[in-house]
C-alpha atoms as a PDB file:
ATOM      1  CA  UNK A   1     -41.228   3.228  13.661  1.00  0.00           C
ATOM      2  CA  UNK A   2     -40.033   5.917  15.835  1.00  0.00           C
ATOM      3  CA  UNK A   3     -36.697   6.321  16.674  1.00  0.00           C
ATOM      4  CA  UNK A   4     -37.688   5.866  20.683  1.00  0.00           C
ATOM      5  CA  UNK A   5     -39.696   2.461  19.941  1.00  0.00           C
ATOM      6  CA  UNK A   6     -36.216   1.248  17.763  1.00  0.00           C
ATOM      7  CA  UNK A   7     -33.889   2.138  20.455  1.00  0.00           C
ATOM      8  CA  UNK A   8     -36.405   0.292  23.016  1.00  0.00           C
ATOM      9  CA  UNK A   9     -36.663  -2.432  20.486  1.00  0.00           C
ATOM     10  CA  UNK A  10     -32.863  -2.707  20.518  1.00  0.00           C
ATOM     11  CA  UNK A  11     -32.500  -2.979  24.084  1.00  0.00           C
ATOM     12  CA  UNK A  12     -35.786  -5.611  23.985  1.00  0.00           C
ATOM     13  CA  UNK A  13     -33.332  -7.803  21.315  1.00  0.00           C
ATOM     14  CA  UNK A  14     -30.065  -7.361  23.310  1.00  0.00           C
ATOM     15  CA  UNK A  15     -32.531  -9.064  26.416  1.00  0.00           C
ATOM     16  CA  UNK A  16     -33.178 -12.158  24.841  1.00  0.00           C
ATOM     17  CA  UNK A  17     -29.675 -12.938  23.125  1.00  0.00           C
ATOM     18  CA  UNK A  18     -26.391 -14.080  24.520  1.00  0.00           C
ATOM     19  CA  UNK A  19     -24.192 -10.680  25.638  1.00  0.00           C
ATOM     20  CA  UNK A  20     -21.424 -10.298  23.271  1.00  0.00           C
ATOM     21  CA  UNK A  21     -19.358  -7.678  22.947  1.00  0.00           C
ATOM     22  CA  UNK A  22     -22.026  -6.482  19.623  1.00  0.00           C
ATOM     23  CA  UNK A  23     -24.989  -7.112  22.061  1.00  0.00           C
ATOM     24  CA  UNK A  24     -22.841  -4.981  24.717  1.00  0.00           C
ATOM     25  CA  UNK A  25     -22.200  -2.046  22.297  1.00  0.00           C
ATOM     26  CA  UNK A  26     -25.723  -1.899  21.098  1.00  0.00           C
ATOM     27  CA  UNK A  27     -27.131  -2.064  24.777  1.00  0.00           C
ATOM     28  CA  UNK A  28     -24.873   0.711  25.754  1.00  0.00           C
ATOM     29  CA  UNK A  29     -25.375   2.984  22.770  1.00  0.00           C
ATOM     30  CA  UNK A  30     -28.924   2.518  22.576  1.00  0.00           C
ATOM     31  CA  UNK A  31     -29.071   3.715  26.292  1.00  0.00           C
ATOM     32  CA  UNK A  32     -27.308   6.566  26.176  1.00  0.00           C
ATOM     33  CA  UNK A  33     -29.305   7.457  23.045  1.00  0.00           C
ATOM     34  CA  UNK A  34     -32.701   6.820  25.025  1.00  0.00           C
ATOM     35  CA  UNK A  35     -31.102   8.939  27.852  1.00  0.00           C
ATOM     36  CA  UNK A  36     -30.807  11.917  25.111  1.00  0.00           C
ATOM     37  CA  UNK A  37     -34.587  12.159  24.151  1.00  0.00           C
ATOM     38  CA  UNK A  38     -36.857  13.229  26.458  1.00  0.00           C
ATOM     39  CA  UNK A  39     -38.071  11.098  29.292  1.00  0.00           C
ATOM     40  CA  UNK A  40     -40.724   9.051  28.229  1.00  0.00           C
ATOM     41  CA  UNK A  41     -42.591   6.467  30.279  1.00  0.00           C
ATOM     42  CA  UNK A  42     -41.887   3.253  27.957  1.00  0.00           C
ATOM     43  CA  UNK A  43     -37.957   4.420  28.702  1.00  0.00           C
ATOM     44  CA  UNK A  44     -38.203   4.681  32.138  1.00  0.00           C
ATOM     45  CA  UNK A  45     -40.395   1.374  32.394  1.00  0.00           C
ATOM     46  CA  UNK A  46     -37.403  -0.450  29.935  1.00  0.00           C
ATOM     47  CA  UNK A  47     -34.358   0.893  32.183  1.00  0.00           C
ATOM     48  CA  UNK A  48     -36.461  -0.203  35.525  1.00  0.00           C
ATOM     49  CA  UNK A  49     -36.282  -3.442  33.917  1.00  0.00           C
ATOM     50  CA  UNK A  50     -32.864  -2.791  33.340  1.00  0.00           C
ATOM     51  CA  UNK A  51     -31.881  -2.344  37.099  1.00  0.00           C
ATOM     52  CA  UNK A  52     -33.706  -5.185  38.116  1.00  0.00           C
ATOM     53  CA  UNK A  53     -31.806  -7.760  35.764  1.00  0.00           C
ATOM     54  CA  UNK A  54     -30.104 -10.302  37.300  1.00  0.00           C
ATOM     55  CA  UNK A  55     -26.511  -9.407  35.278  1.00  0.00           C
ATOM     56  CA  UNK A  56     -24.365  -6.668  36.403  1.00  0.00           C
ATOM     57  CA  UNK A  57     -23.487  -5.805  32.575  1.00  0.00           C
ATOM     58  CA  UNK A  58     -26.731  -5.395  31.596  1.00  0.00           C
ATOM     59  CA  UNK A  59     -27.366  -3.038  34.464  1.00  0.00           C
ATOM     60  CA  UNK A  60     -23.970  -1.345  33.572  1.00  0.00           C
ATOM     61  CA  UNK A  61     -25.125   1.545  31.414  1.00  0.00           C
ATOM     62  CA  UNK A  62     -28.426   2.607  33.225  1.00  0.00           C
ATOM     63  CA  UNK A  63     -25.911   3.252  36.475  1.00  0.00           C
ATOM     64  CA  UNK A  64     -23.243   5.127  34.038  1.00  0.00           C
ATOM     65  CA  UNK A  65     -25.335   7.414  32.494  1.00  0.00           C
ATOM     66  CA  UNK A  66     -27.710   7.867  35.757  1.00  0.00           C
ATOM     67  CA  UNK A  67     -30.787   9.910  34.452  1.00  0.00           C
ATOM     68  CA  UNK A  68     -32.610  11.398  37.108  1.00  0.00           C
ATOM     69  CA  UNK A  69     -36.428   9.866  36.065  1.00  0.00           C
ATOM     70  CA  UNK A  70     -37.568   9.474  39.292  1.00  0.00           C
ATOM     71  CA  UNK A  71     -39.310   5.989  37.808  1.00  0.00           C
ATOM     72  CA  UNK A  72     -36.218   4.505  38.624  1.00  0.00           C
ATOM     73  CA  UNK A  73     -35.821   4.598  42.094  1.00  0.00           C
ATOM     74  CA  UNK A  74     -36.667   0.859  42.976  1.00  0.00           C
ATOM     75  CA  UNK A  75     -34.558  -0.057  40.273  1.00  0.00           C
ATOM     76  CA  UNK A  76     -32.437   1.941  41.753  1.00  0.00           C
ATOM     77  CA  UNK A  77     -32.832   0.646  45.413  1.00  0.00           C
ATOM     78  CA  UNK A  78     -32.624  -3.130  44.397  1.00  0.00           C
ATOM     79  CA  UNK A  79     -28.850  -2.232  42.789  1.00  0.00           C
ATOM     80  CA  UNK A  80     -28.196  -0.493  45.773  1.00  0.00           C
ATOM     81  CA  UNK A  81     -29.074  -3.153  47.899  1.00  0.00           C
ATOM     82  CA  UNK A  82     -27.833  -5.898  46.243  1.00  0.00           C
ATOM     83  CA  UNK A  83     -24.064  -4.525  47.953  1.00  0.00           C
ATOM     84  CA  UNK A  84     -21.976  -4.923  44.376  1.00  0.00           C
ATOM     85  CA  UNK A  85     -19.369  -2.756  44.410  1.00  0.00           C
ATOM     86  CA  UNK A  86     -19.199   0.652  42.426  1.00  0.00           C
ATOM     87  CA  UNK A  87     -22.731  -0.320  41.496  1.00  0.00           C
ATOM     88  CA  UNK A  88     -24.006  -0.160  44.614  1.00  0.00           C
ATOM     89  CA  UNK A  89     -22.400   3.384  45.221  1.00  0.00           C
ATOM     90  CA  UNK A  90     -23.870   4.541  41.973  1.00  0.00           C
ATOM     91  CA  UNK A  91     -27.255   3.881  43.215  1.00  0.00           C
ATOM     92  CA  UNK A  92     -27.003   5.507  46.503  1.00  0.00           C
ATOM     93  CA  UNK A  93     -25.503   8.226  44.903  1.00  0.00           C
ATOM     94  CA  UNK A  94     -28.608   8.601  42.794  1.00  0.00           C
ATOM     95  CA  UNK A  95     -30.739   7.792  45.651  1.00  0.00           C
ATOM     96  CA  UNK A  96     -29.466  10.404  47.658  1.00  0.00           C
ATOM     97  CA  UNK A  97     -30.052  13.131  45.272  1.00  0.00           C
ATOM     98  CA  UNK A  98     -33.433  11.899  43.348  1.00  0.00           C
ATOM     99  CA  UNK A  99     -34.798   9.135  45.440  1.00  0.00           C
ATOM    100  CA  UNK A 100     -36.734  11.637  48.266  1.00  0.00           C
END
């Protein structure tokens, strides 16, 4: 296995378990270790998916770490729509300056 489909893997895991603070760690490491590879389509697909998750923590690292894949940017404008706080100015901050 490739060290892109474990971190994606990871994330898939995290997904489908309670979120603990273990499940939190992983989610956030493996993020900003998918964010360090090259953009790949299966990452940008998995963050999308990401955004569009109904919890705020598991949306958390995505809007942290903020990579400019322009496959994001519905993700990107459901967060920002959904009015939550610093969330919602990550979003339009990405939006203004990759969303066009």
């Amino acid at each position: 296995m490739e060290v892109r489909e474990a971190l994606e893997a990871a994330i898939g895991t995290v997904l489908e378990r309670p979120l603990d603070n273990d499940a939190r760690y992983l989610l956030k490491e493996s993020v900003r270790s998918l964010v360090a590879l090259p953009e790949a389509s299966s990452s940008v697909a998995l963050f999308a998916r990401l955004l569009r998750h109904e919890s705020r923590d598991i949306k958390d690292p995505v809007l942290r770490l903020l990579p400019a894949w322009s496959g994001l940017k519905g993700g990107m404008e459901i967060v920002r729509d959904e009015k939550s706080g610093w969330q919602e100015s990550a979003a339009s901050e990405w939006l203004e300056e990759h969303g066009q």
